[in-house]
PDB file of N, CA and C in Angstrom:
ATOM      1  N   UNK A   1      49.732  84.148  63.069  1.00  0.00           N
ATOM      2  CA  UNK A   1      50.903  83.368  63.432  1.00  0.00           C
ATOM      3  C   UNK A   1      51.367  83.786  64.824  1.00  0.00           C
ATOM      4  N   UNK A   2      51.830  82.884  65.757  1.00  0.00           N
ATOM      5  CA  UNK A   2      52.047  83.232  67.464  1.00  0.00           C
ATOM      6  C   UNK A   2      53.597  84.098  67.008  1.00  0.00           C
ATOM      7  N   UNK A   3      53.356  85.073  67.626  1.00  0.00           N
ATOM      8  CA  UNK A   3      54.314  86.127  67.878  1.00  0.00           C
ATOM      9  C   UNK A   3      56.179  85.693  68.078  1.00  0.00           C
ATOM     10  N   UNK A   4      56.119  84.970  69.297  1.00  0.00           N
ATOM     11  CA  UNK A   4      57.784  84.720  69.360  1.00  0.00           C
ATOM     12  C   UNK A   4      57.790  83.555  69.505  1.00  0.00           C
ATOM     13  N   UNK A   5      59.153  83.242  70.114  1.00  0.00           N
ATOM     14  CA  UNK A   5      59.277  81.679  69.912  1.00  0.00           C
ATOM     15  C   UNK A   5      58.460  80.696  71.868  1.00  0.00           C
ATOM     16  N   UNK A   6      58.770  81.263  72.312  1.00  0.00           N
ATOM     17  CA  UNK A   6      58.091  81.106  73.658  1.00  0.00           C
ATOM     18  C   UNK A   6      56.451  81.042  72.795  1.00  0.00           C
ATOM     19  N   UNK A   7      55.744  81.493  72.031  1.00  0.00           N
ATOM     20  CA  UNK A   7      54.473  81.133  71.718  1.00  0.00           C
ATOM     21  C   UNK A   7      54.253  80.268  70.923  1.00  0.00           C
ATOM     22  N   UNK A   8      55.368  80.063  70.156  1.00  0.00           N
ATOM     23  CA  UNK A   8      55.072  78.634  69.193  1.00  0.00           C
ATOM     24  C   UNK A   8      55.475  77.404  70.130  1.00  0.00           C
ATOM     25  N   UNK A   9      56.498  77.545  71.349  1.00  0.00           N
ATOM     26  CA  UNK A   9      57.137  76.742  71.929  1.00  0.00           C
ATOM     27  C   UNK A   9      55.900  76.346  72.673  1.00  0.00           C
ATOM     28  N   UNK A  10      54.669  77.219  73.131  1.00  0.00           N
ATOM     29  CA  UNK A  10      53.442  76.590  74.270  1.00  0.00           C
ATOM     30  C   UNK A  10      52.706  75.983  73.221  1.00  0.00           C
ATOM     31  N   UNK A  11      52.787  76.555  71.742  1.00  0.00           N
ATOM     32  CA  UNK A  11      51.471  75.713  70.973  1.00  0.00           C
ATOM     33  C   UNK A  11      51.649  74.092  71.061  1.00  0.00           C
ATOM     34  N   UNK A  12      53.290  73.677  71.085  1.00  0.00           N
ATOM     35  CA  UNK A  12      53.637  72.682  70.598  1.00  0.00           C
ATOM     36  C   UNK A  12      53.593  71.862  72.170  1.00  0.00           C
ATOM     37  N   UNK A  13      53.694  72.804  73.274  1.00  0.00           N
ATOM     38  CA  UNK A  13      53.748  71.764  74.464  1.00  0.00           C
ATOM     39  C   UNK A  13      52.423  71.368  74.602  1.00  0.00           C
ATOM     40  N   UNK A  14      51.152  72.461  74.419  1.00  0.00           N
ATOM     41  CA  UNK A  14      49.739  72.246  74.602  1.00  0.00           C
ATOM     42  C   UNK A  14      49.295  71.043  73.551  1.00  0.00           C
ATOM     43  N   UNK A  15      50.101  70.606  72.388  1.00  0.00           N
ATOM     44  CA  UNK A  15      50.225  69.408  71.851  1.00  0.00           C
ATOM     45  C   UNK A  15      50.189  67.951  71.993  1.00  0.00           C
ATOM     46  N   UNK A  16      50.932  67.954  72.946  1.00  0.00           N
ATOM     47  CA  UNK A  16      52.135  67.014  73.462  1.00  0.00           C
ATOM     48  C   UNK A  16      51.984  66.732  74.513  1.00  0.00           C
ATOM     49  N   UNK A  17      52.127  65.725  75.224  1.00  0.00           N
ATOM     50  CA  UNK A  17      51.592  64.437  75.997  1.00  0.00           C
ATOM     51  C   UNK A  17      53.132  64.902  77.363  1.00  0.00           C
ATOM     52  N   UNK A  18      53.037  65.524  78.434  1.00  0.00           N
ATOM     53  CA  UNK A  18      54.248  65.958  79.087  1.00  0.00           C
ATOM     54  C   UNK A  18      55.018  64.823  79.284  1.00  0.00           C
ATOM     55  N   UNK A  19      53.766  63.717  79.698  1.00  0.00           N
ATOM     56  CA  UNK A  19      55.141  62.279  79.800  1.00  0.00           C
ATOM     57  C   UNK A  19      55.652  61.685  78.517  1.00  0.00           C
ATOM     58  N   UNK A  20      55.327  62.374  77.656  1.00  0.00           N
ATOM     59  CA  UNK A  20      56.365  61.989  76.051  1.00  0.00           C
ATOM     60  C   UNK A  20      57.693  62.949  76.111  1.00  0.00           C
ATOM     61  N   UNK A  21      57.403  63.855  76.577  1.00  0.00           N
ATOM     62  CA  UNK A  21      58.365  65.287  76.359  1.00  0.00           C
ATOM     63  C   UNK A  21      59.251  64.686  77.303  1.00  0.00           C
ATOM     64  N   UNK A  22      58.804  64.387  78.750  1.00  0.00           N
ATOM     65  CA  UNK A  22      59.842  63.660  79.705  1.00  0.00           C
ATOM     66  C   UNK A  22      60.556  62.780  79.404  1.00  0.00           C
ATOM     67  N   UNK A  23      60.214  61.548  78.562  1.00  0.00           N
ATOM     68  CA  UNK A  23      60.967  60.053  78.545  1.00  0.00           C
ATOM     69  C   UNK A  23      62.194  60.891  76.860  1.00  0.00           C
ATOM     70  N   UNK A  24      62.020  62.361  76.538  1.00  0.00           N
ATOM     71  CA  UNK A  24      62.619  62.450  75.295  1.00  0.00           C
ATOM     72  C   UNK A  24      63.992  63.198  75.611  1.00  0.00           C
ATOM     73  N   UNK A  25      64.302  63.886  76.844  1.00  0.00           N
ATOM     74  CA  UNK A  25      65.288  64.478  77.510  1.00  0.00           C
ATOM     75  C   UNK A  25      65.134  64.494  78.827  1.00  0.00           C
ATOM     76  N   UNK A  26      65.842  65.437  79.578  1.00  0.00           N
ATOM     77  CA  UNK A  26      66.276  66.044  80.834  1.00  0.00           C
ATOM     78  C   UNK A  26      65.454  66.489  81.512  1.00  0.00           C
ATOM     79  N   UNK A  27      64.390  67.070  80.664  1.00  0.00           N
ATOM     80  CA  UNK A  27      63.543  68.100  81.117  1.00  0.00           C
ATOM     81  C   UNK A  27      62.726  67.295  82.488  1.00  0.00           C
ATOM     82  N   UNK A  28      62.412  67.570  83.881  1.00  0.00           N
ATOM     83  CA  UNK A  28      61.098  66.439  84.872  1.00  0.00           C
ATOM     84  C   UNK A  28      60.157  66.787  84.071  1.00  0.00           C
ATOM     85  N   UNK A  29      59.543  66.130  84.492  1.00  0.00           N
ATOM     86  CA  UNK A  29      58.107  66.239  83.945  1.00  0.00           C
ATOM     87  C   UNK A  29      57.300  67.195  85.248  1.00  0.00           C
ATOM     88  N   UNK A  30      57.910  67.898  86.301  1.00  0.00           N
ATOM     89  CA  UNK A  30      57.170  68.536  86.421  1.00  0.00           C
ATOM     90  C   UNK A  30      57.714  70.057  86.143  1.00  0.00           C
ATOM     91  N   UNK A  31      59.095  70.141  85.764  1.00  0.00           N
ATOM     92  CA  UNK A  31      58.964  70.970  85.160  1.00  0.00           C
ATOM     93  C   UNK A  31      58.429  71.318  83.921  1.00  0.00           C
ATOM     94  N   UNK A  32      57.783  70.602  83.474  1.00  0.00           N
ATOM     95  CA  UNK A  32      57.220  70.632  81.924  1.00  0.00           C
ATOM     96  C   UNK A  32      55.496  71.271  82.505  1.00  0.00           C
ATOM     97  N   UNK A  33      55.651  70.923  83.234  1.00  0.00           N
ATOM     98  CA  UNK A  33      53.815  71.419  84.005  1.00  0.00           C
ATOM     99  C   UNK A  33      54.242  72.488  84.399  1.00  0.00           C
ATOM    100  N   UNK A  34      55.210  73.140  84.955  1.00  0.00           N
ATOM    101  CA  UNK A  34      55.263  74.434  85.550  1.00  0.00           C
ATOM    102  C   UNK A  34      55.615  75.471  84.576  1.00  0.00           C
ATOM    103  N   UNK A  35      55.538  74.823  83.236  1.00  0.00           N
ATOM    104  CA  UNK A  35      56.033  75.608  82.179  1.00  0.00           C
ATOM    105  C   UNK A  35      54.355  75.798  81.887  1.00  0.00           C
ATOM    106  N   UNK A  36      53.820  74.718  81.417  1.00  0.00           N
ATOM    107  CA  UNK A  36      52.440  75.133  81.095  1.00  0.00           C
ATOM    108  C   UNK A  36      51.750  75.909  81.990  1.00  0.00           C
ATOM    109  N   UNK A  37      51.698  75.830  82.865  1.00  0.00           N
ATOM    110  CA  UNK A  37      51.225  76.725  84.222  1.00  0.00           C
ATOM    111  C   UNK A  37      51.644  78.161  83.848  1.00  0.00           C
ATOM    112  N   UNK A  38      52.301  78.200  83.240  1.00  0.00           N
ATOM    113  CA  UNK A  38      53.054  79.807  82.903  1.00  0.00           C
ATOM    114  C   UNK A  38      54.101  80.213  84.895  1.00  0.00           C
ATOM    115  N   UNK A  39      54.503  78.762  85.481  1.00  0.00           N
ATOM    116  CA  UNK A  39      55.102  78.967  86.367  1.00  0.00           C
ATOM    117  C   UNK A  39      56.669  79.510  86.234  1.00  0.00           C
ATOM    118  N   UNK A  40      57.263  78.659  84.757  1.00  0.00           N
ATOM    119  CA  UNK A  40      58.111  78.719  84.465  1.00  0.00           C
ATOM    120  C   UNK A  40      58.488  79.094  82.964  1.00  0.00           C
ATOM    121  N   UNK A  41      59.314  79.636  82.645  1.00  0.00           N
ATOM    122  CA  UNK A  41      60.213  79.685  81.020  1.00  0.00           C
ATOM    123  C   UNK A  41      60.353  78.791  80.591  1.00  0.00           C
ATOM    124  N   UNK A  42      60.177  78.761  79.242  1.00  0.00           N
ATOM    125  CA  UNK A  42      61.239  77.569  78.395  1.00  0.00           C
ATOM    126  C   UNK A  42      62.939  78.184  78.245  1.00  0.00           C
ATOM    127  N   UNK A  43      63.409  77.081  78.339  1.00  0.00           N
ATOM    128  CA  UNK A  43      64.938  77.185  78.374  1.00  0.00           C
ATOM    129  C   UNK A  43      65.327  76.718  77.036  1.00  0.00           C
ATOM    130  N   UNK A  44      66.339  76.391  76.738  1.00  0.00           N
ATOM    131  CA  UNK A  44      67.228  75.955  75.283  1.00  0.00           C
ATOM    132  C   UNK A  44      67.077  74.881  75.641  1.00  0.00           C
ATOM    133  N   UNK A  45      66.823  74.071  76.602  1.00  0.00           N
ATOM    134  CA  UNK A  45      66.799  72.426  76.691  1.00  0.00           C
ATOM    135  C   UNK A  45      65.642  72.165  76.224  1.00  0.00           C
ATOM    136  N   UNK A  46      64.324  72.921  76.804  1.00  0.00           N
ATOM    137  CA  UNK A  46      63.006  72.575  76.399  1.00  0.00           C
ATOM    138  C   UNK A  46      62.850  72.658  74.921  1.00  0.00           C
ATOM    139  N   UNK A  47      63.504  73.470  74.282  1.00  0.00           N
ATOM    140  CA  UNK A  47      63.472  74.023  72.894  1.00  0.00           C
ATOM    141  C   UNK A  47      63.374  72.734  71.756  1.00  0.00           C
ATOM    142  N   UNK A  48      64.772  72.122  72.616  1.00  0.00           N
ATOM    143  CA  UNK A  48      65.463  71.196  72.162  1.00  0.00           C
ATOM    144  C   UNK A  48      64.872  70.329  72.163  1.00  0.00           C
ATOM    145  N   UNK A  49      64.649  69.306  73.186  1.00  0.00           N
ATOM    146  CA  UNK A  49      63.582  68.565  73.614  1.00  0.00           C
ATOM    147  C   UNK A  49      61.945  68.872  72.191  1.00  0.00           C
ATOM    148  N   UNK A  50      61.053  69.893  72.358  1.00  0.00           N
ATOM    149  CA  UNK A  50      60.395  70.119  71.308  1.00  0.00           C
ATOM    150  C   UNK A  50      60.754  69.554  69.876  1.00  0.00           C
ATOM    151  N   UNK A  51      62.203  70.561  69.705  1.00  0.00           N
ATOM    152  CA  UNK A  51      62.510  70.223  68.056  1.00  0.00           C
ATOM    153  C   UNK A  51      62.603  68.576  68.071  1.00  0.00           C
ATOM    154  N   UNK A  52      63.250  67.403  69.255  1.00  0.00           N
ATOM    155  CA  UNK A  52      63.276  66.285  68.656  1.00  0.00           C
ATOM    156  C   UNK A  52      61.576  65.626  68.918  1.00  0.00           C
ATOM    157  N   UNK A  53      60.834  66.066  69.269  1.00  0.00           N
ATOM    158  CA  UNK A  53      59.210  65.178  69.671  1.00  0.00           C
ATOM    159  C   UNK A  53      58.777  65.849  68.219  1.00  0.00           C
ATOM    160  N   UNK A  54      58.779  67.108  67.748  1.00  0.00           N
ATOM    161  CA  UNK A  54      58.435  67.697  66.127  1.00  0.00           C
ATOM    162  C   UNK A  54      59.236  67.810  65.089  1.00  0.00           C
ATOM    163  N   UNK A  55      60.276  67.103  64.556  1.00  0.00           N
ATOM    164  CA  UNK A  55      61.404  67.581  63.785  1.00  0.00           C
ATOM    165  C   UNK A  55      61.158  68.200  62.519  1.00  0.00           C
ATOM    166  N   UNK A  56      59.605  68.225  62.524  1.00  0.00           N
ATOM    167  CA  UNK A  56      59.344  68.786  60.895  1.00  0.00           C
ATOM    168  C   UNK A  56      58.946  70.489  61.279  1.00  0.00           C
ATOM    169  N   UNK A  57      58.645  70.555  62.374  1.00  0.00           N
ATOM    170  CA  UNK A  57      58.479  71.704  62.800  1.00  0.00           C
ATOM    171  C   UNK A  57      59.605  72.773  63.748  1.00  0.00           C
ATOM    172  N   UNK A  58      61.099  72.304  63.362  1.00  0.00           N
ATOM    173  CA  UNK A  58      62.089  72.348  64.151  1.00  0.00           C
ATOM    174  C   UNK A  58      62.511  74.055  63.807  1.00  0.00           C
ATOM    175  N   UNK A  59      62.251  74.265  62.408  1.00  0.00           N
ATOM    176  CA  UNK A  59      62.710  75.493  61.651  1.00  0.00           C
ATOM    177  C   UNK A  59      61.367  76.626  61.705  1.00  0.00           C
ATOM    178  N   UNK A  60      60.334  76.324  61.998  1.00  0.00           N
ATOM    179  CA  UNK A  60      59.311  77.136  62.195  1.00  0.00           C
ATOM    180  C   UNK A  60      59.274  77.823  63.637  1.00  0.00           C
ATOM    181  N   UNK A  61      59.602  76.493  64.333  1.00  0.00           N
ATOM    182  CA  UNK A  61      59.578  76.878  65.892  1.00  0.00           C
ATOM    183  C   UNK A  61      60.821  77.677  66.539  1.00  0.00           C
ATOM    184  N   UNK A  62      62.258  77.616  65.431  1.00  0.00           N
ATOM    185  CA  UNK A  62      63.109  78.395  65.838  1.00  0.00           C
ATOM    186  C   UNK A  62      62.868  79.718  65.374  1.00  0.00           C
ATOM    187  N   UNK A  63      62.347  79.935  64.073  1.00  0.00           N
ATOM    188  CA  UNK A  63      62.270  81.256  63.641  1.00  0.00           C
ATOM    189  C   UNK A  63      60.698  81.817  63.149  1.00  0.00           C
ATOM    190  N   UNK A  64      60.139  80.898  63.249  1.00  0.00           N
ATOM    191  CA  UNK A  64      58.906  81.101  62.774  1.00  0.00           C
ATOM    192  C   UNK A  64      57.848  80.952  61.390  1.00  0.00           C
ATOM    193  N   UNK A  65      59.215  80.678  60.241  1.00  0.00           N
ATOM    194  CA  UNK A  65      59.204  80.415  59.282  1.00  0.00           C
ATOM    195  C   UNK A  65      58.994  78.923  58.462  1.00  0.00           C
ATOM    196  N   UNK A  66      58.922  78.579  57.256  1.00  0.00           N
ATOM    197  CA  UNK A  66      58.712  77.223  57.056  1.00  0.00           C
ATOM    198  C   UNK A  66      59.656  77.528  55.342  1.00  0.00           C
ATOM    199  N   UNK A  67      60.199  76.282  55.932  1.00  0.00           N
ATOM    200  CA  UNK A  67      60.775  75.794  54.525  1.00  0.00           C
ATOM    201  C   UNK A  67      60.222  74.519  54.057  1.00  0.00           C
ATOM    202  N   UNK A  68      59.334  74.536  53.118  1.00  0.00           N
ATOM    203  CA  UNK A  68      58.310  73.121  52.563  1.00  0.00           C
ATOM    204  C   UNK A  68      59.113  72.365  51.468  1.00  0.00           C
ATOM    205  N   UNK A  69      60.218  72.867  50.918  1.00  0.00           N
ATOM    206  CA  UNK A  69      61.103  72.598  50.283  1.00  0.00           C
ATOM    207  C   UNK A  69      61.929  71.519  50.512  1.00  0.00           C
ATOM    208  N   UNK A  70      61.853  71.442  52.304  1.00  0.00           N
ATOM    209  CA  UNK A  70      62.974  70.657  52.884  1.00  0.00           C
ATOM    210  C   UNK A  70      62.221  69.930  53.715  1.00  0.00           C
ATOM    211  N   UNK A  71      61.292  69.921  53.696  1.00  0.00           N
ATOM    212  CA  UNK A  71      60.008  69.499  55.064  1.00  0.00           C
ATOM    213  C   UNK A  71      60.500  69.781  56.151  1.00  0.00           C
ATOM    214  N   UNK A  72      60.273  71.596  56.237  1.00  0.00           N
ATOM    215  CA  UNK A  72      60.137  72.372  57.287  1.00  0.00           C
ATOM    216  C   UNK A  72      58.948  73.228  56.953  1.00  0.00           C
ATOM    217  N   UNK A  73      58.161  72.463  57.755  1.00  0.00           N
ATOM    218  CA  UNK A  73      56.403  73.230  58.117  1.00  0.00           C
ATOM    219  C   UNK A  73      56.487  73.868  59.239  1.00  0.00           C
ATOM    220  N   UNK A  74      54.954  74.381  59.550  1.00  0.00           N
ATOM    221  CA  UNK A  74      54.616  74.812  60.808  1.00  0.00           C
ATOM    222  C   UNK A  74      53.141  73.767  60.859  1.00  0.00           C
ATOM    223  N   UNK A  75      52.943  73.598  62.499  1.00  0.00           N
ATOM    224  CA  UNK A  75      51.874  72.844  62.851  1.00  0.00           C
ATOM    225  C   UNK A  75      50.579  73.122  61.783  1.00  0.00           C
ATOM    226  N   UNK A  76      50.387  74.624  61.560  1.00  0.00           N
ATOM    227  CA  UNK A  76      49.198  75.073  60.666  1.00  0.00           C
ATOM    228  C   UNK A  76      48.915  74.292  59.413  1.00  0.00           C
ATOM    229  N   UNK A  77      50.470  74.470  59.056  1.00  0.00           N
ATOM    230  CA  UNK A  77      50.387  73.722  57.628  1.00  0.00           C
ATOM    231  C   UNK A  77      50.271  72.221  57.782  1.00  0.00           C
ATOM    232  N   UNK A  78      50.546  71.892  58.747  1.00  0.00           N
ATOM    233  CA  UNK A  78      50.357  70.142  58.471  1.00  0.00           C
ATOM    234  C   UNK A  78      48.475  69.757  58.579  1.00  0.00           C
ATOM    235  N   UNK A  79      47.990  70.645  59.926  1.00  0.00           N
ATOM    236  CA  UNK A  79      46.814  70.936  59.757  1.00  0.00           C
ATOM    237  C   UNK A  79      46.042  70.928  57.979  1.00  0.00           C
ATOM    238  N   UNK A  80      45.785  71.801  57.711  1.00  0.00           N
ATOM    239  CA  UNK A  80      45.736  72.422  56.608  1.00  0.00           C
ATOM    240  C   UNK A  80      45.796  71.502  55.679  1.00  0.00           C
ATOM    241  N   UNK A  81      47.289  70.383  55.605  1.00  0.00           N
ATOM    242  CA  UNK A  81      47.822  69.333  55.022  1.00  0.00           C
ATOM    243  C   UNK A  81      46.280  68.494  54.950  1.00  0.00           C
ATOM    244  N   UNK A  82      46.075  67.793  56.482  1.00  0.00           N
ATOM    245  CA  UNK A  82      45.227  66.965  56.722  1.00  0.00           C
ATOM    246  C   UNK A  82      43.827  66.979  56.359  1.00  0.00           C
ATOM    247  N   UNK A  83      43.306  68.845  56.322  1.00  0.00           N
ATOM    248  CA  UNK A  83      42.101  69.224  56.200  1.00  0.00           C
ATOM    249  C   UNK A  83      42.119  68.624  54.786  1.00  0.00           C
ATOM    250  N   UNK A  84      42.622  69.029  54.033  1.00  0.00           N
ATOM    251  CA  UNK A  84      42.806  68.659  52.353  1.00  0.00           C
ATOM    252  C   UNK A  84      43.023  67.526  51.776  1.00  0.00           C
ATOM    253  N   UNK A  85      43.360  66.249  52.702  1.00  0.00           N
ATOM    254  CA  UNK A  85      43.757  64.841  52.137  1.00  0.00           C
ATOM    255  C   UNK A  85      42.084  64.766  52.560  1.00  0.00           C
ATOM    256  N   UNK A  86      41.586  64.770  54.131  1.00  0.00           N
ATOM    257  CA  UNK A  86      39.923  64.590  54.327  1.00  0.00           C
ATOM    258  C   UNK A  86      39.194  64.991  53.344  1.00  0.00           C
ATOM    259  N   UNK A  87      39.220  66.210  52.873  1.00  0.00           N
ATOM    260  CA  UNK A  87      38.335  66.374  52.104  1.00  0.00           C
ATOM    261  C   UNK A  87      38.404  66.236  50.523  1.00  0.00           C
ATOM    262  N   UNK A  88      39.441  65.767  50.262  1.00  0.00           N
ATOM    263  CA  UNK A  88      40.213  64.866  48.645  1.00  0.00           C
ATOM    264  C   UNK A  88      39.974  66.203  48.155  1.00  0.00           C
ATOM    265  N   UNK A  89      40.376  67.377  48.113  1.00  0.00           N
ATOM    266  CA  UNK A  89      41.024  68.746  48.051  1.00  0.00           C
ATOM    267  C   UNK A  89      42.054  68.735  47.433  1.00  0.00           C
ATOM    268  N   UNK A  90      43.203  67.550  47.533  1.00  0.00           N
ATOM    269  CA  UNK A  90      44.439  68.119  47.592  1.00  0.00           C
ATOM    270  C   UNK A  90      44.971  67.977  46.051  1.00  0.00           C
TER     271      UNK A  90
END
């Protein structure tokens, strides 16, 4: 599991399409590249921005944790999710 929240915060940008992340807040879009670049930090806006482009992953990415109870996953598990509907697993 990625260590802090700055590492779940790059899994989810390395995700994500920067001109989706742009048209969803404040954030330019080139600051969203200078973040991937490791030019720049994520801030509480970027955070933010994230939790609304993933909202199922909003509680994983703040703390790291998942509540499946409430449909709060982490990316893994939706993974995981998908591997198992493909292979009629589930």
């Amino acid at each position: 599991m990625e260590k802090n929240i700055d590492d779940r915060a790059m899994l989810l940008l390395e995700k994500t399409s920067i001109a989706e992340l742009d048209r969803l807040g404040s954030t330019s879009y080139t600051r969203w590249q200078n973040i991937k670049r490791g030019k720049a930090r994520f801030g509480a806006a970027e955070i933010e921005i994230l939790g609304k482009a993933y909202p199922e992953f909003r509680w994983w990415l703040m703390t790291g944790g998942e509540e499946p109870d409430i449909g709060q996953i982490s990316p893994m598990s939706k993974d995981v999710q998908k591997e198992l509907k493909r292979t009629g697993t589930e």
